[in-house]
N, C-alpha and C. Protein backbone atom coordinates (compact mmCIF):
# COMPACT_ATOMS: atom_id res chain seq x y z
N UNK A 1 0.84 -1.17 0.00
CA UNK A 1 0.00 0.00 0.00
C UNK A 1 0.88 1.23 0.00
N UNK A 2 0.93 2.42 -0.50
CA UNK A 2 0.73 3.54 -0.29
C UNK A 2 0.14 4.70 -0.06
N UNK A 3 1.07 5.55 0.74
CA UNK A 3 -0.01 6.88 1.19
C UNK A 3 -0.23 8.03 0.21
N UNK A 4 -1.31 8.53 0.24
CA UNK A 4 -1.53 9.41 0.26
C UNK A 4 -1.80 10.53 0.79
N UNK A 5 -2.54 11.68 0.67
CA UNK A 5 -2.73 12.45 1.51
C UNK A 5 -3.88 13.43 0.73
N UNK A 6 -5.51 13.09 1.78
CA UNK A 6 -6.47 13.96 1.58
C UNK A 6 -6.69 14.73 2.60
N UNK A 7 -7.41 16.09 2.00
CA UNK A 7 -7.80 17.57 3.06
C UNK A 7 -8.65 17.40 2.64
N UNK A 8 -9.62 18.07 3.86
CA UNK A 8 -10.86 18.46 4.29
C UNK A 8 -10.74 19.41 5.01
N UNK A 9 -11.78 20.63 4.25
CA UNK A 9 -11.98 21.81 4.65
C UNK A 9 -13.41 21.49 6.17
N UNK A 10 -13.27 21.85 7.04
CA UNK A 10 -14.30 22.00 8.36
C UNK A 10 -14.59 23.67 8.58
N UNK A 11 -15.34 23.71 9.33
CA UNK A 11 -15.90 24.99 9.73
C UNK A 11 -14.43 25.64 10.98
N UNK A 12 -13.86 26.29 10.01
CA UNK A 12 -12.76 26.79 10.76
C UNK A 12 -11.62 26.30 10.78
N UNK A 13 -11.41 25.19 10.30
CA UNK A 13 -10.11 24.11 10.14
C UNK A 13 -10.11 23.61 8.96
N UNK A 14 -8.47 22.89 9.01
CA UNK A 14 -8.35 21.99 7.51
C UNK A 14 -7.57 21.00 7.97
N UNK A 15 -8.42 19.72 7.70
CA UNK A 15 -7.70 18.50 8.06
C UNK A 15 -6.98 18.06 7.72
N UNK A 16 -6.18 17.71 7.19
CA UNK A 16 -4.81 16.54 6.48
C UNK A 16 -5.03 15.11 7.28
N UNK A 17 -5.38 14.04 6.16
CA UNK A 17 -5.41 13.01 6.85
C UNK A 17 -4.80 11.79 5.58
N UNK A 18 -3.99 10.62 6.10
CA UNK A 18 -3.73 10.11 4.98
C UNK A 18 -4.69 9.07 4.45
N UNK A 19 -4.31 8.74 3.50
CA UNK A 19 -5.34 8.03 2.72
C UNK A 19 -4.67 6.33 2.04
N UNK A 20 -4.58 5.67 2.71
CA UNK A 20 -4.06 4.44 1.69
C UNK A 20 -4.58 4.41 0.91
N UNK A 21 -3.60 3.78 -0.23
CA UNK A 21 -4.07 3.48 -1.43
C UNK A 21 -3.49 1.63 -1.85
N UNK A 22 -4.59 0.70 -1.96
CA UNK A 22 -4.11 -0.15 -2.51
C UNK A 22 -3.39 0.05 -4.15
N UNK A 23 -1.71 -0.63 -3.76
CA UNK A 23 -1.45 -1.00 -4.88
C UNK A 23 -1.16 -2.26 -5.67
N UNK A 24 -1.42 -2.35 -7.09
CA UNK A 24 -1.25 -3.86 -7.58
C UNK A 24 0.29 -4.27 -7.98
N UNK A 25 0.49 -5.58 -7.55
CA UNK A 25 1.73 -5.33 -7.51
C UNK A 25 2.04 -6.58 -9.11
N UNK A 26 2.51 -6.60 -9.48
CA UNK A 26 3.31 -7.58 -10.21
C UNK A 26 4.40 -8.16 -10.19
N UNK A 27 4.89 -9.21 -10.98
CA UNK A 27 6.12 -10.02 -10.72
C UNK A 27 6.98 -10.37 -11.78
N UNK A 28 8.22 -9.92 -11.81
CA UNK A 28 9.03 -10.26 -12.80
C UNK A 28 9.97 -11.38 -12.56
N UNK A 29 10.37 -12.20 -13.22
CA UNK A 29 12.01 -13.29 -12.95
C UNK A 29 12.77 -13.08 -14.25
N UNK A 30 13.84 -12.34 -13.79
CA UNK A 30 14.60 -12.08 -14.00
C UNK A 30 16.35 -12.59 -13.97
N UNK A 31 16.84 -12.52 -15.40
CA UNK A 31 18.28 -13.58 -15.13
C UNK A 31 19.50 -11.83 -14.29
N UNK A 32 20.46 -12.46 -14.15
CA UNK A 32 21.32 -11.41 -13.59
C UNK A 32 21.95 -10.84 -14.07
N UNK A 33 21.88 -11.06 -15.83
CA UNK A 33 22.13 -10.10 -16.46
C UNK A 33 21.08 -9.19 -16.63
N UNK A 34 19.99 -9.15 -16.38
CA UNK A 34 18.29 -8.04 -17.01
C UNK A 34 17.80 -8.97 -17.32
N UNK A 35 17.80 -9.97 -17.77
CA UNK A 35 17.09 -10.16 -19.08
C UNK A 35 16.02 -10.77 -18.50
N UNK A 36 14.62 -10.70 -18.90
CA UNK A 36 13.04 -11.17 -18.46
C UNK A 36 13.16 -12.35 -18.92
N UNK A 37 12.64 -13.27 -17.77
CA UNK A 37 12.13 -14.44 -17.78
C UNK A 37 10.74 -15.17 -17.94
N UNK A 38 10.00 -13.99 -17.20
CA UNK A 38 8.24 -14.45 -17.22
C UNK A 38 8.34 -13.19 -16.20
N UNK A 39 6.92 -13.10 -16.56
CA UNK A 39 6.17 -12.11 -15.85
C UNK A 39 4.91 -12.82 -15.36
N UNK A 40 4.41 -12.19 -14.08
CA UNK A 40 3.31 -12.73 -13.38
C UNK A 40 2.46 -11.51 -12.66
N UNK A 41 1.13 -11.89 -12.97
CA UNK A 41 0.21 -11.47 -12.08
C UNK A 41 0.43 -11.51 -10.24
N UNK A 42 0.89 -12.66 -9.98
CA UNK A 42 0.55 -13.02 -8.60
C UNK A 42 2.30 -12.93 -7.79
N UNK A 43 2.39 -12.87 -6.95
CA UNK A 43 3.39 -13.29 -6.01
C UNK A 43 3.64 -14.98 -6.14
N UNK A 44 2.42 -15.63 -5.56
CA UNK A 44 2.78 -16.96 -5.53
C UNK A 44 3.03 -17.27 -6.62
N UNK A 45 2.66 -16.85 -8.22
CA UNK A 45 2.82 -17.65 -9.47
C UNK A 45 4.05 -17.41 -9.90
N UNK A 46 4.33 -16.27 -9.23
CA UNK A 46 5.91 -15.91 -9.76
C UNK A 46 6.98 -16.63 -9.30
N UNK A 47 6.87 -16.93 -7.52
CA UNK A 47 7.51 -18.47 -6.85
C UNK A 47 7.30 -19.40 -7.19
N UNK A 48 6.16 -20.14 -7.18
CA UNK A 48 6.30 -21.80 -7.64
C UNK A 48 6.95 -21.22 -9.18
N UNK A 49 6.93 -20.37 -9.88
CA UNK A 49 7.62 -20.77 -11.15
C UNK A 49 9.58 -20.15 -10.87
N UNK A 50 9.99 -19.33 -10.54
CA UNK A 50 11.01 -19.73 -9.81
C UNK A 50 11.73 -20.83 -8.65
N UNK A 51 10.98 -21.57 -8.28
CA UNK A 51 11.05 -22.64 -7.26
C UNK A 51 11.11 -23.78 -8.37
N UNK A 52 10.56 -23.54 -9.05
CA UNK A 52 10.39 -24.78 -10.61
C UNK A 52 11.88 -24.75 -11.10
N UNK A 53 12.52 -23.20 -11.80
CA UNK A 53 13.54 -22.75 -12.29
C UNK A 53 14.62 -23.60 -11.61
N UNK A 54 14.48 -22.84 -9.91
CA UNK A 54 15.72 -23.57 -9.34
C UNK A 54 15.71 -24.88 -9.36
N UNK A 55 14.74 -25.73 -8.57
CA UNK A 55 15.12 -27.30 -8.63
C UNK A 55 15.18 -27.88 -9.81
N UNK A 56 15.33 -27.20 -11.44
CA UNK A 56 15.29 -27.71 -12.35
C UNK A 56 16.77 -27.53 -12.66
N UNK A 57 16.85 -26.12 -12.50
CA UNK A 57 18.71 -25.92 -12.59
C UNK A 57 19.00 -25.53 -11.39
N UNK A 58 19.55 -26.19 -10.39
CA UNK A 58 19.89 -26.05 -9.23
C UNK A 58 21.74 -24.51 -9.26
N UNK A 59 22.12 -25.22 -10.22
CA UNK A 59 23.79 -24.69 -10.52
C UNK A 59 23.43 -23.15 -10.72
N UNK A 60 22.76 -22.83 -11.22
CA UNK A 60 21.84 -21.37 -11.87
C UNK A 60 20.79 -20.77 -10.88
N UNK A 61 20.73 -20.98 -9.96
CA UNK A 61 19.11 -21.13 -8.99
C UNK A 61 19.77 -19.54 -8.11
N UNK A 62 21.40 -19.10 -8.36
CA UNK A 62 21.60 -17.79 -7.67
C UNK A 62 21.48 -16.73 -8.72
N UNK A 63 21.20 -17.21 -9.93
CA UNK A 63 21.17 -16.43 -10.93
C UNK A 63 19.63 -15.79 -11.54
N UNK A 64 18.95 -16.09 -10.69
CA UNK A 64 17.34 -15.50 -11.29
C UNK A 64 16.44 -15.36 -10.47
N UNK A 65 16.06 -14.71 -9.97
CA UNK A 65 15.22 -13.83 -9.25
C UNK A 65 14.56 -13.07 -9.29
N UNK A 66 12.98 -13.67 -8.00
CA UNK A 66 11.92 -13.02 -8.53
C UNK A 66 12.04 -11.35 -8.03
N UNK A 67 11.29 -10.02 -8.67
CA UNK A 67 10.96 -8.91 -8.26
C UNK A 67 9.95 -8.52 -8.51
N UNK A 68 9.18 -7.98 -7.36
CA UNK A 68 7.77 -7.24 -7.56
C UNK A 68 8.10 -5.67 -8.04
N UNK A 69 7.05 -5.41 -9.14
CA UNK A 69 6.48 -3.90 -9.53
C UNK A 69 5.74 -3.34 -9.32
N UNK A 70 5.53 -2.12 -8.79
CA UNK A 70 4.03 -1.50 -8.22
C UNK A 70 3.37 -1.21 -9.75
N UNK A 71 2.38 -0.56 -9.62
CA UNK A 71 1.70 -0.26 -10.55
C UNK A 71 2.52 1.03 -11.48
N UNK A 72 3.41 1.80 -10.79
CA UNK A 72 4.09 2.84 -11.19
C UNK A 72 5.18 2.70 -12.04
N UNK A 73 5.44 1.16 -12.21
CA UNK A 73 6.76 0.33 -13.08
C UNK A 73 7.93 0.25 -12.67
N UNK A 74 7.93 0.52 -11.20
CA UNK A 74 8.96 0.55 -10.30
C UNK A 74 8.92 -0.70 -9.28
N UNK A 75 10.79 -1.42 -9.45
CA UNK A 75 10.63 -1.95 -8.19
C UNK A 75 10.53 -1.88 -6.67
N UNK A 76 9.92 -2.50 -6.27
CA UNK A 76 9.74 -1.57 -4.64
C UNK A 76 9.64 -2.92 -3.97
N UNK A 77 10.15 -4.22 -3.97
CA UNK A 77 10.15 -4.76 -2.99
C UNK A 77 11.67 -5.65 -3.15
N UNK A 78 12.00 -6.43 -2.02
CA UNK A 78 13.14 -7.25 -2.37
C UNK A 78 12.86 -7.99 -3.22
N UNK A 79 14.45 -8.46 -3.84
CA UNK A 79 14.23 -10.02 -4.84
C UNK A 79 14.39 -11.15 -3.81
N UNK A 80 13.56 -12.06 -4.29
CA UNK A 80 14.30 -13.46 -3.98
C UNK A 80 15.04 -14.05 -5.04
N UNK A 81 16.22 -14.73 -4.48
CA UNK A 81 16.86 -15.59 -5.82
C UNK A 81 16.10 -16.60 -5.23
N UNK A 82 16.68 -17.66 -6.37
CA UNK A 82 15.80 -18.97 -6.87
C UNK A 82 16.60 -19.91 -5.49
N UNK A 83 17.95 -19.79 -5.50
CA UNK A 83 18.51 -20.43 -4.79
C UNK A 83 17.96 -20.36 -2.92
N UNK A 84 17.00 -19.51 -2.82
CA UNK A 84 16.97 -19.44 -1.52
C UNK A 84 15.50 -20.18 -1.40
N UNK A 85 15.41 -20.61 -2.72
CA UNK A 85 14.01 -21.62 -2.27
C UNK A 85 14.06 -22.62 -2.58
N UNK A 86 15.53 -23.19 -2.49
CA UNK A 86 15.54 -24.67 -2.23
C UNK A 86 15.83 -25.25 -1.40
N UNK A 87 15.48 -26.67 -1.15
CA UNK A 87 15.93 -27.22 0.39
C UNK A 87 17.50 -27.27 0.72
N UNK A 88 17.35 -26.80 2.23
CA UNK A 88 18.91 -26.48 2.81
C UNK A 88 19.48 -28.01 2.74
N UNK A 89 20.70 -28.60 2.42
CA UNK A 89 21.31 -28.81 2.51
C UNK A 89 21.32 -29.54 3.93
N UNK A 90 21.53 -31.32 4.17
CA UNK A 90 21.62 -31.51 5.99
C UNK A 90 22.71 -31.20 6.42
């Protein structure tokens, strides 16, 4: 989410109050050079298909990683690499 910020005029005052705003987020996987892999609607669709990536190429699994986009075409959240969603090692 992000803020905003709405006023309201009152009888003698002016309010400032913020306003969330849901935003939609999207999902890119991405290799570590740039280059697009798939794009996704969802968070989860963007993991199980990176989680797919890595246990398919395990050797490559630090090399592609998912990132969310707000609606503004900016990234704004962490990546995960692929490698951190596979099972640890006993």
């Amino acid at each position: 989410m992000s803020a905003a910020v709405a006023s309201f005029q009152g009888p003698n005052r002016i309010v400032v109050v913020p306003v969330l705003k849901e935003v939609e987020l999207t999902h890119g996987i991405f290799t570590s050079t740039g280059n697009l892999v798939a794009w996704f609607e969802s968070e989860q669709d963007a993991l199980a298909a990176l989680a797919e990536l890595a246990r398919d190429e395990p050797e490559a699994a630090d090399e592609v990683a998912a990132i969310p986009f707000g609606d503004d075409g900016k990234a704004c959240g962490p990546a995960v690499k692929g490698s951190a969603l596979l099972p640890k090692a006993a």
